[in-house]
PDB file of N, CA and C in Angstrom:
ATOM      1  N   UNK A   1      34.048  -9.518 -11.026  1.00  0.00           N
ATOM      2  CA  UNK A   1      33.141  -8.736 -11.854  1.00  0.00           C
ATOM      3  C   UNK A   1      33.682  -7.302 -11.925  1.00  0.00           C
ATOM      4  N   UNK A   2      33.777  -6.790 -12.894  1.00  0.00           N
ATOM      5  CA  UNK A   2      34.084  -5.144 -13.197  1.00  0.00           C
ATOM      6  C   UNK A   2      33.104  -4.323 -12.820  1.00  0.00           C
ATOM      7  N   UNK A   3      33.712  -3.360 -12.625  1.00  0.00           N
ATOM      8  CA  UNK A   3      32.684  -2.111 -12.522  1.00  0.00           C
ATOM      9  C   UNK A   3      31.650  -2.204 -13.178  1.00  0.00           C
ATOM     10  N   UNK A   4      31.467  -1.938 -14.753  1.00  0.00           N
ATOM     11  CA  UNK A   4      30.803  -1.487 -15.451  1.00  0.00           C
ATOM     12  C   UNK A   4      29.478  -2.739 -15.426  1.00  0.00           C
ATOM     13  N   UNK A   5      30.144  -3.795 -15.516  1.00  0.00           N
ATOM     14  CA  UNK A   5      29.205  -5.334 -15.350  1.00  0.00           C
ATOM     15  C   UNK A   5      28.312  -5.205 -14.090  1.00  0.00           C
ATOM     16  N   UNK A   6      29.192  -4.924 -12.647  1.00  0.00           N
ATOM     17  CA  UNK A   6      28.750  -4.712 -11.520  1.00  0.00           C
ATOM     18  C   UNK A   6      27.066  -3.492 -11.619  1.00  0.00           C
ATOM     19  N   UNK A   7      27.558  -2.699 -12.266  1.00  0.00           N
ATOM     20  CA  UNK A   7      26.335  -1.992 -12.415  1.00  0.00           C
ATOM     21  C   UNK A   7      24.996  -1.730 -13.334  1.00  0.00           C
ATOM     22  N   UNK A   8      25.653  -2.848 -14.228  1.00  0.00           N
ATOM     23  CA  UNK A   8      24.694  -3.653 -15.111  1.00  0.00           C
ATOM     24  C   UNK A   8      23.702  -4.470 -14.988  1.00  0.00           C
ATOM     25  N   UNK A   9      24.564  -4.808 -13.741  1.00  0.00           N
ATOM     26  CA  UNK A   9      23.894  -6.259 -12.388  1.00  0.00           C
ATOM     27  C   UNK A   9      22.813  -5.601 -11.865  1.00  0.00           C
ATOM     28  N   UNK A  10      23.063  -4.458 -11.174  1.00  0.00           N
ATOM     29  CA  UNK A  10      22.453  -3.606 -10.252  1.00  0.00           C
ATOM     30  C   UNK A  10      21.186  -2.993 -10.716  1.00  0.00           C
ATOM     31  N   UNK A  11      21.895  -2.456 -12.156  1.00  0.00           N
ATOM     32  CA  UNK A  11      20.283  -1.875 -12.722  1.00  0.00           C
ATOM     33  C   UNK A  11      19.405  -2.726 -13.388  1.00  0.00           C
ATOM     34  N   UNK A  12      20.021  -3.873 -14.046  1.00  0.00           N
ATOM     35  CA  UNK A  12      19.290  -5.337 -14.082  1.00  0.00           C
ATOM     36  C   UNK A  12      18.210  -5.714 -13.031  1.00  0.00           C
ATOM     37  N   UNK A  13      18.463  -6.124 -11.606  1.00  0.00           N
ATOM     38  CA  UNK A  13      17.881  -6.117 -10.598  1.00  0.00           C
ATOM     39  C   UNK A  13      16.915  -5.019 -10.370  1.00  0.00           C
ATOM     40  N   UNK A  14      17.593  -3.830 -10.545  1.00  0.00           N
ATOM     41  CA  UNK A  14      16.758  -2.525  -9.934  1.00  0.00           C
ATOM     42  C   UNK A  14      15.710  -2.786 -10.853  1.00  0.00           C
ATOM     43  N   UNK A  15      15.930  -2.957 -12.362  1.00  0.00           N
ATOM     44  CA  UNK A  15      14.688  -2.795 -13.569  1.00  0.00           C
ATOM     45  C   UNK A  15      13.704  -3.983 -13.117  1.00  0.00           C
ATOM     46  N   UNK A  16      13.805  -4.923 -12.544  1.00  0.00           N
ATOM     47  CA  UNK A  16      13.311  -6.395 -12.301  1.00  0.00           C
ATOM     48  C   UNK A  16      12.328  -6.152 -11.178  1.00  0.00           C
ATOM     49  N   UNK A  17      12.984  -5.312 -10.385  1.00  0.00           N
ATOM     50  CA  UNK A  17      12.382  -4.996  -9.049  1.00  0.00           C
ATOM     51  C   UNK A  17      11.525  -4.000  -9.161  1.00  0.00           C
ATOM     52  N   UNK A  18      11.378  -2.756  -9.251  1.00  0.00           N
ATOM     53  CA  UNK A  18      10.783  -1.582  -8.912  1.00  0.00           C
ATOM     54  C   UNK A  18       9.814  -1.546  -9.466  1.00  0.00           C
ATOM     55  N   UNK A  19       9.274  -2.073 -10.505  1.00  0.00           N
ATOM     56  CA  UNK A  19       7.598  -1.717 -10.446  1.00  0.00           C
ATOM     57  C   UNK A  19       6.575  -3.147  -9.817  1.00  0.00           C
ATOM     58  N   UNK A  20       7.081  -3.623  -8.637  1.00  0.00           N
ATOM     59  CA  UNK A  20       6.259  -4.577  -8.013  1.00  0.00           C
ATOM     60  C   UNK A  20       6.295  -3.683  -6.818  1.00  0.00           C
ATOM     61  N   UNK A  21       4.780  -4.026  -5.841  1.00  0.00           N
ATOM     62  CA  UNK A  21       4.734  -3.136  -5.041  1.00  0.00           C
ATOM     63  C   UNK A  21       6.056  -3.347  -3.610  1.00  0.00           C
ATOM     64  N   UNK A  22       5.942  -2.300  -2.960  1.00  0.00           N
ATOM     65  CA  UNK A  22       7.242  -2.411  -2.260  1.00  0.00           C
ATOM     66  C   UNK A  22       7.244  -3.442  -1.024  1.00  0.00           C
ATOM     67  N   UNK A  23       6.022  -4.014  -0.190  1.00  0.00           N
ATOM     68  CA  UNK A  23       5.944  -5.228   0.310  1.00  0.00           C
ATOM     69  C   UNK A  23       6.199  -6.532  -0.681  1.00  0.00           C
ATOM     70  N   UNK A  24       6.655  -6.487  -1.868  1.00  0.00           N
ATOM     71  CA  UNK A  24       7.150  -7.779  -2.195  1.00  0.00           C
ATOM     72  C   UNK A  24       8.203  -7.696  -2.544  1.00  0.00           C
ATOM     73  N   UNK A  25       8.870  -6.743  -2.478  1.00  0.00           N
ATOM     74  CA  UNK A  25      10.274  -6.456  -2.991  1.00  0.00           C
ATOM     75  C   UNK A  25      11.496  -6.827  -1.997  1.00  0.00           C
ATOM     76  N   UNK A  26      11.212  -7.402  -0.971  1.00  0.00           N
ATOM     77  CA  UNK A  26      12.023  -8.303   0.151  1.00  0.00           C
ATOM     78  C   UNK A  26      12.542  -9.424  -0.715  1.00  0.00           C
ATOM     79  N   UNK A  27      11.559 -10.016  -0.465  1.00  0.00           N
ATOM     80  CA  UNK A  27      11.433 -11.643  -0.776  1.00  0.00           C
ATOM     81  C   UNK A  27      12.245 -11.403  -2.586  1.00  0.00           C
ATOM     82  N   UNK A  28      11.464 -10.206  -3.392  1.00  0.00           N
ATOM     83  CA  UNK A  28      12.447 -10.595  -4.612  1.00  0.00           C
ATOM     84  C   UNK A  28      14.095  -9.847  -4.866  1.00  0.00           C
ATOM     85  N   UNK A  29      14.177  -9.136  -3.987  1.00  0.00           N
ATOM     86  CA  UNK A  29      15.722  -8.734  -3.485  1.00  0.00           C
ATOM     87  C   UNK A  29      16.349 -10.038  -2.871  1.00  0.00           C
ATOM     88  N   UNK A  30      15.655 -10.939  -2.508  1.00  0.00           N
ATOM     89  CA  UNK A  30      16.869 -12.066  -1.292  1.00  0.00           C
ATOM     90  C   UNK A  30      16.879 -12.771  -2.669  1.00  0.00           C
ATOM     91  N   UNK A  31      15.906 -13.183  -3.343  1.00  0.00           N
ATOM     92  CA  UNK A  31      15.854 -14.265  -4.656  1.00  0.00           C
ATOM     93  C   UNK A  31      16.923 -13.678  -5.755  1.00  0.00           C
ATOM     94  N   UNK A  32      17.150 -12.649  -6.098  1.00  0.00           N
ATOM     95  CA  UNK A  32      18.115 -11.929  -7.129  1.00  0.00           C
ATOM     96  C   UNK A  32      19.383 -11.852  -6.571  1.00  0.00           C
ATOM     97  N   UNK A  33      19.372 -11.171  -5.428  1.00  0.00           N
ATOM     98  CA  UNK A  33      20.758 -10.927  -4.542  1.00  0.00           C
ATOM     99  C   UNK A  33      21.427 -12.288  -4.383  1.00  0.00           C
ATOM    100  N   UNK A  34      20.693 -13.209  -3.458  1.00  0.00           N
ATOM    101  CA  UNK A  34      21.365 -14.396  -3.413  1.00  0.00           C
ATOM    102  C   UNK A  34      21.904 -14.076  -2.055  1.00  0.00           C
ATOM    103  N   UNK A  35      23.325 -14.226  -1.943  1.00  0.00           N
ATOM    104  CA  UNK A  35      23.889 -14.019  -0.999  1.00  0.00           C
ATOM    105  C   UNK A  35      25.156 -13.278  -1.123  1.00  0.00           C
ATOM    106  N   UNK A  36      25.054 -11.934  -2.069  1.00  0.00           N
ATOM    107  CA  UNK A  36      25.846 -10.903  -2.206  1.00  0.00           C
ATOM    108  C   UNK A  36      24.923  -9.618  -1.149  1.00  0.00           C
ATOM    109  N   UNK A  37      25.029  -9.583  -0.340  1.00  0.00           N
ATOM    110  CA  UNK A  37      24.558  -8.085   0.911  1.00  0.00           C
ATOM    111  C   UNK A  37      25.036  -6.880  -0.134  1.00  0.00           C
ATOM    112  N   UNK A  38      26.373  -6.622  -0.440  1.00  0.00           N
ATOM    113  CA  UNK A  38      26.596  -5.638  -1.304  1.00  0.00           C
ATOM    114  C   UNK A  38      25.971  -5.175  -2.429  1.00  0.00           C
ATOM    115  N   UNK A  39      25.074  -5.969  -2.973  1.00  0.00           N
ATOM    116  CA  UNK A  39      24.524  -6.022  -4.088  1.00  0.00           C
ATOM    117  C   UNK A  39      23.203  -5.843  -3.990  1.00  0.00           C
ATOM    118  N   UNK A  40      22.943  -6.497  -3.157  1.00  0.00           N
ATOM    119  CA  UNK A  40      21.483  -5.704  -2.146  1.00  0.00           C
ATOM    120  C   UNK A  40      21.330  -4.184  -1.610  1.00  0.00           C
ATOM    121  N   UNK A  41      22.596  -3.914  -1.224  1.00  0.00           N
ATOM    122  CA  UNK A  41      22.567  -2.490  -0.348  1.00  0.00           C
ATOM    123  C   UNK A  41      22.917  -1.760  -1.615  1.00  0.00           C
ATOM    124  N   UNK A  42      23.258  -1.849  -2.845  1.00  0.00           N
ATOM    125  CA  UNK A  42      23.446  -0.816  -3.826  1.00  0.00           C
ATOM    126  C   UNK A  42      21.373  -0.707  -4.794  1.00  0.00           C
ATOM    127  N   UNK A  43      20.932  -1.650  -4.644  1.00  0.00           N
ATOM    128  CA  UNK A  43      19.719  -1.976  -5.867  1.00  0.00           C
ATOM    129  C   UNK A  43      18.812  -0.799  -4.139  1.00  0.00           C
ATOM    130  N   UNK A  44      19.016  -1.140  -3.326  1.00  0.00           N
ATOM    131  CA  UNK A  44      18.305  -1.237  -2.303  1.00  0.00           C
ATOM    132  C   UNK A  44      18.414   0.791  -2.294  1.00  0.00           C
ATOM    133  N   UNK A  45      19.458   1.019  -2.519  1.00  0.00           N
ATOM    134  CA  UNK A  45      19.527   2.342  -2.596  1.00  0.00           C
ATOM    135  C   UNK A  45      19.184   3.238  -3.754  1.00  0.00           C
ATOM    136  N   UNK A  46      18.955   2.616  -5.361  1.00  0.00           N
ATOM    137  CA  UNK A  46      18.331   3.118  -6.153  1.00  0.00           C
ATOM    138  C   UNK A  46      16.976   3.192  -6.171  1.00  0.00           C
ATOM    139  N   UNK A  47      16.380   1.869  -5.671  1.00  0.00           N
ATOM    140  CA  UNK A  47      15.103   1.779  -4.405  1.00  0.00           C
ATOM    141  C   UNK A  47      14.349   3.120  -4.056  1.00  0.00           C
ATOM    142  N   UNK A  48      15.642   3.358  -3.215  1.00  0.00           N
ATOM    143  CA  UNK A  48      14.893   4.658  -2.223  1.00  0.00           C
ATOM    144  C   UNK A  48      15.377   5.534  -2.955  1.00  0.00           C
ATOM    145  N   UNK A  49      16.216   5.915  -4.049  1.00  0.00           N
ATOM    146  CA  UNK A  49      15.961   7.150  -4.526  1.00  0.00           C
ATOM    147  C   UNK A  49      15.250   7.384  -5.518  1.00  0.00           C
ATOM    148  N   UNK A  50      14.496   6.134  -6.171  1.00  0.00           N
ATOM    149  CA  UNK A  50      13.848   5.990  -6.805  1.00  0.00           C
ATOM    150  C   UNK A  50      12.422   6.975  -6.523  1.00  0.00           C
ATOM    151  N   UNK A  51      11.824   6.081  -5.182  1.00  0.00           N
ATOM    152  CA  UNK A  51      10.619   6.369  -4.112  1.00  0.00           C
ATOM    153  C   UNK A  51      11.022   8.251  -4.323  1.00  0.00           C
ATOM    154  N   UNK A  52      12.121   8.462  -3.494  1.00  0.00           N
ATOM    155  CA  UNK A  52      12.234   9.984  -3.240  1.00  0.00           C
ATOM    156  C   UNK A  52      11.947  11.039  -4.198  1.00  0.00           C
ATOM    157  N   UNK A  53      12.679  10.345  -5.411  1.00  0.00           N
ATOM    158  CA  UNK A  53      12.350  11.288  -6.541  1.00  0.00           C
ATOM    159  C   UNK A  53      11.395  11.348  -7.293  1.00  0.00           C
ATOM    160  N   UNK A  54      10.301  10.688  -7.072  1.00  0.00           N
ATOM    161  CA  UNK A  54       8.852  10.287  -7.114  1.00  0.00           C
ATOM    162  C   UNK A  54       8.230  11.180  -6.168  1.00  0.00           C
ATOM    163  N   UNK A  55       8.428  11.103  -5.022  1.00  0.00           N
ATOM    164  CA  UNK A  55       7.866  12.131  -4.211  1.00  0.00           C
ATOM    165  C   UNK A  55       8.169  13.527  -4.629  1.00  0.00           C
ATOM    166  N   UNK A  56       9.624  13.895  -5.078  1.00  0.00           N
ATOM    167  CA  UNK A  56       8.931  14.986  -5.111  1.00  0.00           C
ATOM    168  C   UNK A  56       8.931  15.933  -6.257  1.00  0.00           C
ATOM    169  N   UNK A  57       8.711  14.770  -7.586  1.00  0.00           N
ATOM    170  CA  UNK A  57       7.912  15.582  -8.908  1.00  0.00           C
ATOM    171  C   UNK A  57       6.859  15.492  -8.302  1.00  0.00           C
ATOM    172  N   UNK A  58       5.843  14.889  -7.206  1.00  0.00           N
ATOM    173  CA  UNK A  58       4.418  15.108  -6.808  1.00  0.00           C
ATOM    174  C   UNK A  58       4.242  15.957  -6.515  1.00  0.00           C
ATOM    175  N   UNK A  59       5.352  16.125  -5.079  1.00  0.00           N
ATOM    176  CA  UNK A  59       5.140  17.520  -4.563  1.00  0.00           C
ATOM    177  C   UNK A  59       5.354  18.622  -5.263  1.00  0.00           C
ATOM    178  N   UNK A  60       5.997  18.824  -6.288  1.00  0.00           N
ATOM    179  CA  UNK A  60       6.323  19.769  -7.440  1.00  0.00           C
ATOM    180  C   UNK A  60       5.136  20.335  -7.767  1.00  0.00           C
ATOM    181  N   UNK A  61       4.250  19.246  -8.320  1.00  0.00           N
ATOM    182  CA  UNK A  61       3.522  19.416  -9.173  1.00  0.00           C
ATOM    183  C   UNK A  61       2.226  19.512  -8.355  1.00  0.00           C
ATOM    184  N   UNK A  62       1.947  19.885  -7.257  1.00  0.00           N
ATOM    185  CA  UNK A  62       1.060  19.741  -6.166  1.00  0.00           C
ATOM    186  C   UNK A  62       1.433  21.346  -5.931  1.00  0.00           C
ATOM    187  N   UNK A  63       2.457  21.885  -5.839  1.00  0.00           N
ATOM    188  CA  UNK A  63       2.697  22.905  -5.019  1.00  0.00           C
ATOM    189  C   UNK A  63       2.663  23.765  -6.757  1.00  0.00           C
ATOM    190  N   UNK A  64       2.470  23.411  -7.952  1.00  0.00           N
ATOM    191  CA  UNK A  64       2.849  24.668  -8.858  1.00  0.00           C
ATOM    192  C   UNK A  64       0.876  24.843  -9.280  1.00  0.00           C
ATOM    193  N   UNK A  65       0.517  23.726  -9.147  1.00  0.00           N
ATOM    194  CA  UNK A  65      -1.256  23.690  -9.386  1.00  0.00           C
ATOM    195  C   UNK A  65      -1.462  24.397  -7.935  1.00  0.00           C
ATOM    196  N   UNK A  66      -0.736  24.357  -6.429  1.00  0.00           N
ATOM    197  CA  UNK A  66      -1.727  25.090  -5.750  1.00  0.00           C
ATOM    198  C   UNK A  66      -1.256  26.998  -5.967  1.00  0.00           C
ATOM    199  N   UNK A  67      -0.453  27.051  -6.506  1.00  0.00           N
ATOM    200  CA  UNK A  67       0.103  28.618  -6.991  1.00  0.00           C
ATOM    201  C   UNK A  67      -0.753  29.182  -8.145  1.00  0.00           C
ATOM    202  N   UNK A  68      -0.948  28.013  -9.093  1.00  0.00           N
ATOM    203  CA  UNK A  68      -1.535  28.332  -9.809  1.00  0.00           C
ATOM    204  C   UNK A  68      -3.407  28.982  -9.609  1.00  0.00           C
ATOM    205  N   UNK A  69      -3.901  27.581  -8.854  1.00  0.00           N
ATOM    206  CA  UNK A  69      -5.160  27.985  -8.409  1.00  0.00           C
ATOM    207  C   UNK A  69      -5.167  29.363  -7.539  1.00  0.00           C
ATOM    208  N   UNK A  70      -4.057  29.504  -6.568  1.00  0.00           N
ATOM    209  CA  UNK A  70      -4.259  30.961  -5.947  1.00  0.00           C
ATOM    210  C   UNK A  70      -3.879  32.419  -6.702  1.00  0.00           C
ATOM    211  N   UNK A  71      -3.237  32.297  -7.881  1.00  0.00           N
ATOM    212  CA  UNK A  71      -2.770  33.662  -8.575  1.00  0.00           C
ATOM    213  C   UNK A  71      -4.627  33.502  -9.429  1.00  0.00           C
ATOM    214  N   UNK A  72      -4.749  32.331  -9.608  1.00  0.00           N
ATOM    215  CA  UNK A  72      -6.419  32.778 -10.521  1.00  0.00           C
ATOM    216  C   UNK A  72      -7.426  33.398  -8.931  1.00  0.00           C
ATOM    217  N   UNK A  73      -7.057  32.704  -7.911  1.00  0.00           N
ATOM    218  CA  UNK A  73      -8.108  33.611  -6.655  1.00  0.00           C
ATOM    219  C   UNK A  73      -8.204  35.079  -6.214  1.00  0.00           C
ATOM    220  N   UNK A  74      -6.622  35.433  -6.578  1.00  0.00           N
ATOM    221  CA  UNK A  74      -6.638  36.731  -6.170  1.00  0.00           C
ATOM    222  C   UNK A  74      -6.809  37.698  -7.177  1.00  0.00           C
ATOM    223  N   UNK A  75      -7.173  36.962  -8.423  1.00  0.00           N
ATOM    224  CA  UNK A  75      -7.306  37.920  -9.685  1.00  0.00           C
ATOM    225  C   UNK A  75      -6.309  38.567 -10.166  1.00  0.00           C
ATOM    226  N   UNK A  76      -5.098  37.981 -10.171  1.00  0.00           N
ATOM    227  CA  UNK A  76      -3.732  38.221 -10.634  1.00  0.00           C
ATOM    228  C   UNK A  76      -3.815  38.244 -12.251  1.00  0.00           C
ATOM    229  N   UNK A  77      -5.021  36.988 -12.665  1.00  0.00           N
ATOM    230  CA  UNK A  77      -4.894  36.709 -13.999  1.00  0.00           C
ATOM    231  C   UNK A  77      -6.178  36.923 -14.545  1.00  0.00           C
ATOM    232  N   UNK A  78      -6.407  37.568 -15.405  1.00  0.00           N
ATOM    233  CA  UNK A  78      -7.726  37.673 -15.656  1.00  0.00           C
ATOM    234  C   UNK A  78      -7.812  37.296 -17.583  1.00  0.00           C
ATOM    235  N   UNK A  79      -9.186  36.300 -17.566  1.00  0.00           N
ATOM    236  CA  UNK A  79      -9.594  35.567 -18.950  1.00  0.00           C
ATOM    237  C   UNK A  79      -9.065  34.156 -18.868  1.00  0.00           C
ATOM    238  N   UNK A  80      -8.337  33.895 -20.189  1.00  0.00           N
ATOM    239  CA  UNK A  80      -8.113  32.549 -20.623  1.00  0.00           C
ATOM    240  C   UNK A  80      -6.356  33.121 -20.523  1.00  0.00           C
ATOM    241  N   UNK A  81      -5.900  33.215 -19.945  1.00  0.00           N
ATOM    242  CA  UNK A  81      -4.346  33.299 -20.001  1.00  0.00           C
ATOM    243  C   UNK A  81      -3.789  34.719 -20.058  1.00  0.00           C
ATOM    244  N   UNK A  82      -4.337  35.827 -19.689  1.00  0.00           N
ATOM    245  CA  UNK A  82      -4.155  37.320 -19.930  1.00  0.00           C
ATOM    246  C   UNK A  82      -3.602  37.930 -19.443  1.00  0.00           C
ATOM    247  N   UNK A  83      -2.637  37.963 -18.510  1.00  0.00           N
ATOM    248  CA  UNK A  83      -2.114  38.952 -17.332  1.00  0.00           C
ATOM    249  C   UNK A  83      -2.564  40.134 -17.348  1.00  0.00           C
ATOM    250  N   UNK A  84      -3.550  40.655 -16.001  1.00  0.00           N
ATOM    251  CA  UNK A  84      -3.520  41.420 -15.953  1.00  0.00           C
ATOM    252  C   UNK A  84      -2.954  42.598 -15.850  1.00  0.00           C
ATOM    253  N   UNK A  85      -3.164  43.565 -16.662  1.00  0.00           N
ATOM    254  CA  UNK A  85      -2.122  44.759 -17.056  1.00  0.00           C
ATOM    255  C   UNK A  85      -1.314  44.668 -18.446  1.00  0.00           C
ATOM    256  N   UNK A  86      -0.825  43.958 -18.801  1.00  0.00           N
ATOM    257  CA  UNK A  86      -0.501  43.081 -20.051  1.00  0.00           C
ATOM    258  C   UNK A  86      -0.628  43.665 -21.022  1.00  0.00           C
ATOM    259  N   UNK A  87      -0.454  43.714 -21.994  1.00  0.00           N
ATOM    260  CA  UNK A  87      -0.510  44.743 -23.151  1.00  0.00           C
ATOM    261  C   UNK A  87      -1.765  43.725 -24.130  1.00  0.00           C
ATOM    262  N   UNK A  88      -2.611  44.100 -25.149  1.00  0.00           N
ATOM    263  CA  UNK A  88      -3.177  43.371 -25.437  1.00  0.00           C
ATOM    264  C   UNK A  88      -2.858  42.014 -26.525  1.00  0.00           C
ATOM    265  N   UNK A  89      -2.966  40.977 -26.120  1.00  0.00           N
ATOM    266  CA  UNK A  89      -2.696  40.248 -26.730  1.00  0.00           C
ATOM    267  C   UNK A  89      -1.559  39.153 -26.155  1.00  0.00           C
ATOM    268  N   UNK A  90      -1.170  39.712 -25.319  1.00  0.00           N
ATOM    269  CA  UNK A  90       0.138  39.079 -24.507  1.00  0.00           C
ATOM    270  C   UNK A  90      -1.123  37.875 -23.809  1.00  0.00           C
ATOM    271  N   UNK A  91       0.544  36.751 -23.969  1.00  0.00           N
ATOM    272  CA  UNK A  91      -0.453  35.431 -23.104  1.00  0.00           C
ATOM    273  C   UNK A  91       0.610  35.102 -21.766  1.00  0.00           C
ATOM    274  N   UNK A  92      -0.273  34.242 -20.948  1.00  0.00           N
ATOM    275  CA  UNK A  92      -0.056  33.969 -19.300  1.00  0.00           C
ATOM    276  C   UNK A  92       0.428  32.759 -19.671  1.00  0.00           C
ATOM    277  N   UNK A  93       0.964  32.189 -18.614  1.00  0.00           N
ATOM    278  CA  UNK A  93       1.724  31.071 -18.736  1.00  0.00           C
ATOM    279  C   UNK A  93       0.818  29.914 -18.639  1.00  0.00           C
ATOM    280  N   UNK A  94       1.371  28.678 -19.405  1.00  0.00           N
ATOM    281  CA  UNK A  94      -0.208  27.805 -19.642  1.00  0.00           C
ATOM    282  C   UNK A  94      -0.910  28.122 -20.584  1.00  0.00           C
ATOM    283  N   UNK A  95      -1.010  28.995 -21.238  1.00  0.00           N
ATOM    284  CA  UNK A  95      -1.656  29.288 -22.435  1.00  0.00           C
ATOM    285  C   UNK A  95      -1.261  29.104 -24.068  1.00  0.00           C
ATOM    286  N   UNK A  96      -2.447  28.216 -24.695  1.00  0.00           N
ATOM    287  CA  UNK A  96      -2.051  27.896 -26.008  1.00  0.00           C
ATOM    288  C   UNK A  96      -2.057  29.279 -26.984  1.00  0.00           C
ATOM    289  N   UNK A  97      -1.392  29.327 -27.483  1.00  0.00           N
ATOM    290  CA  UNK A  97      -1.443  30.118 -28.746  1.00  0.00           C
ATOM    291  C   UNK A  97      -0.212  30.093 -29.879  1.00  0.00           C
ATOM    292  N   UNK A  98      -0.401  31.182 -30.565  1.00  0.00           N
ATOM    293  CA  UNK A  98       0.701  31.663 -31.565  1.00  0.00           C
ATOM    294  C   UNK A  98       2.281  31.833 -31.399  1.00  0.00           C
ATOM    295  N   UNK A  99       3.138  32.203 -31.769  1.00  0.00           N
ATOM    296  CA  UNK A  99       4.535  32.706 -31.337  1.00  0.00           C
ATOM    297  C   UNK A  99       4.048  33.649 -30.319  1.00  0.00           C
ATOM    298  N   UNK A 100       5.437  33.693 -29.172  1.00  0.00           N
ATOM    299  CA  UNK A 100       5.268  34.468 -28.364  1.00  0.00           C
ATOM    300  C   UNK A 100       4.822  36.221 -28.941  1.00  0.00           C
ATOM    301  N   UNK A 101       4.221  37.015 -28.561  1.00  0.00           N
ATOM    302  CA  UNK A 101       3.653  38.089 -28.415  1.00  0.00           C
ATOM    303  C   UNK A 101       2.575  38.001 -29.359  1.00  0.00           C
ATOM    304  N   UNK A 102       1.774  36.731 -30.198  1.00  0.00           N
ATOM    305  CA  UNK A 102       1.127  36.857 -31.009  1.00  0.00           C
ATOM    306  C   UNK A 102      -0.681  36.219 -30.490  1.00  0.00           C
ATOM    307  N   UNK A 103      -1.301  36.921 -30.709  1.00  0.00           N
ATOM    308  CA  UNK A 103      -2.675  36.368 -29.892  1.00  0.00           C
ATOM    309  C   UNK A 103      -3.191  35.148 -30.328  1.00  0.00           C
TER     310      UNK A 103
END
């Protein structure tokens, strides 16, 4: 098998596999794999970087909502998107409006 096939294989499997939960993904890794180990230890590793990089757009997005909620606590931002100090009309980040500098 070539390279390019070889990893055709892999993301074949990987696409087959990863959205079943991860206690059944044994049993359907031995059924796909067969009895290639190599072929297991490559799907097995998109697997976990799969998981990882899942974790941490969460944590991303966990840690920019808790920045967010604390710049609105300390009154950093004041209204619907305004920075305080701001010239009038200027918008905060997150905020719908017009072309930039337009209210």
């Amino acid at each position: 098998m070539t390279h390019p096939e070889r990893w055709r294989e892999v993301e074949r499997i990987f696409d087959a596999v990863v959205g079943h939960p991860e206690e059944e993904r044994s049993a359907l890794l031995d059924d796909r794999c067969g009895d290639d180990p190599e072929l297991r230890r490559q799907v097995e590793a998109l697997l976990r970087a799969d998981r990882s990089a899942g974790r941490f757009l969460e944590s991303t997005i966990a840690l920019a909502a808790a920045l967010t909620a604390d710049l609105r606590r300390t009154s950093q931002w004041e209204g619907e998107g305004s920075p305080r100090g701001a010239p009038p009309g200027a918008r905060g980040p997150g905020s719908s409006g017009g072309e930039e500098g337009t209210p």
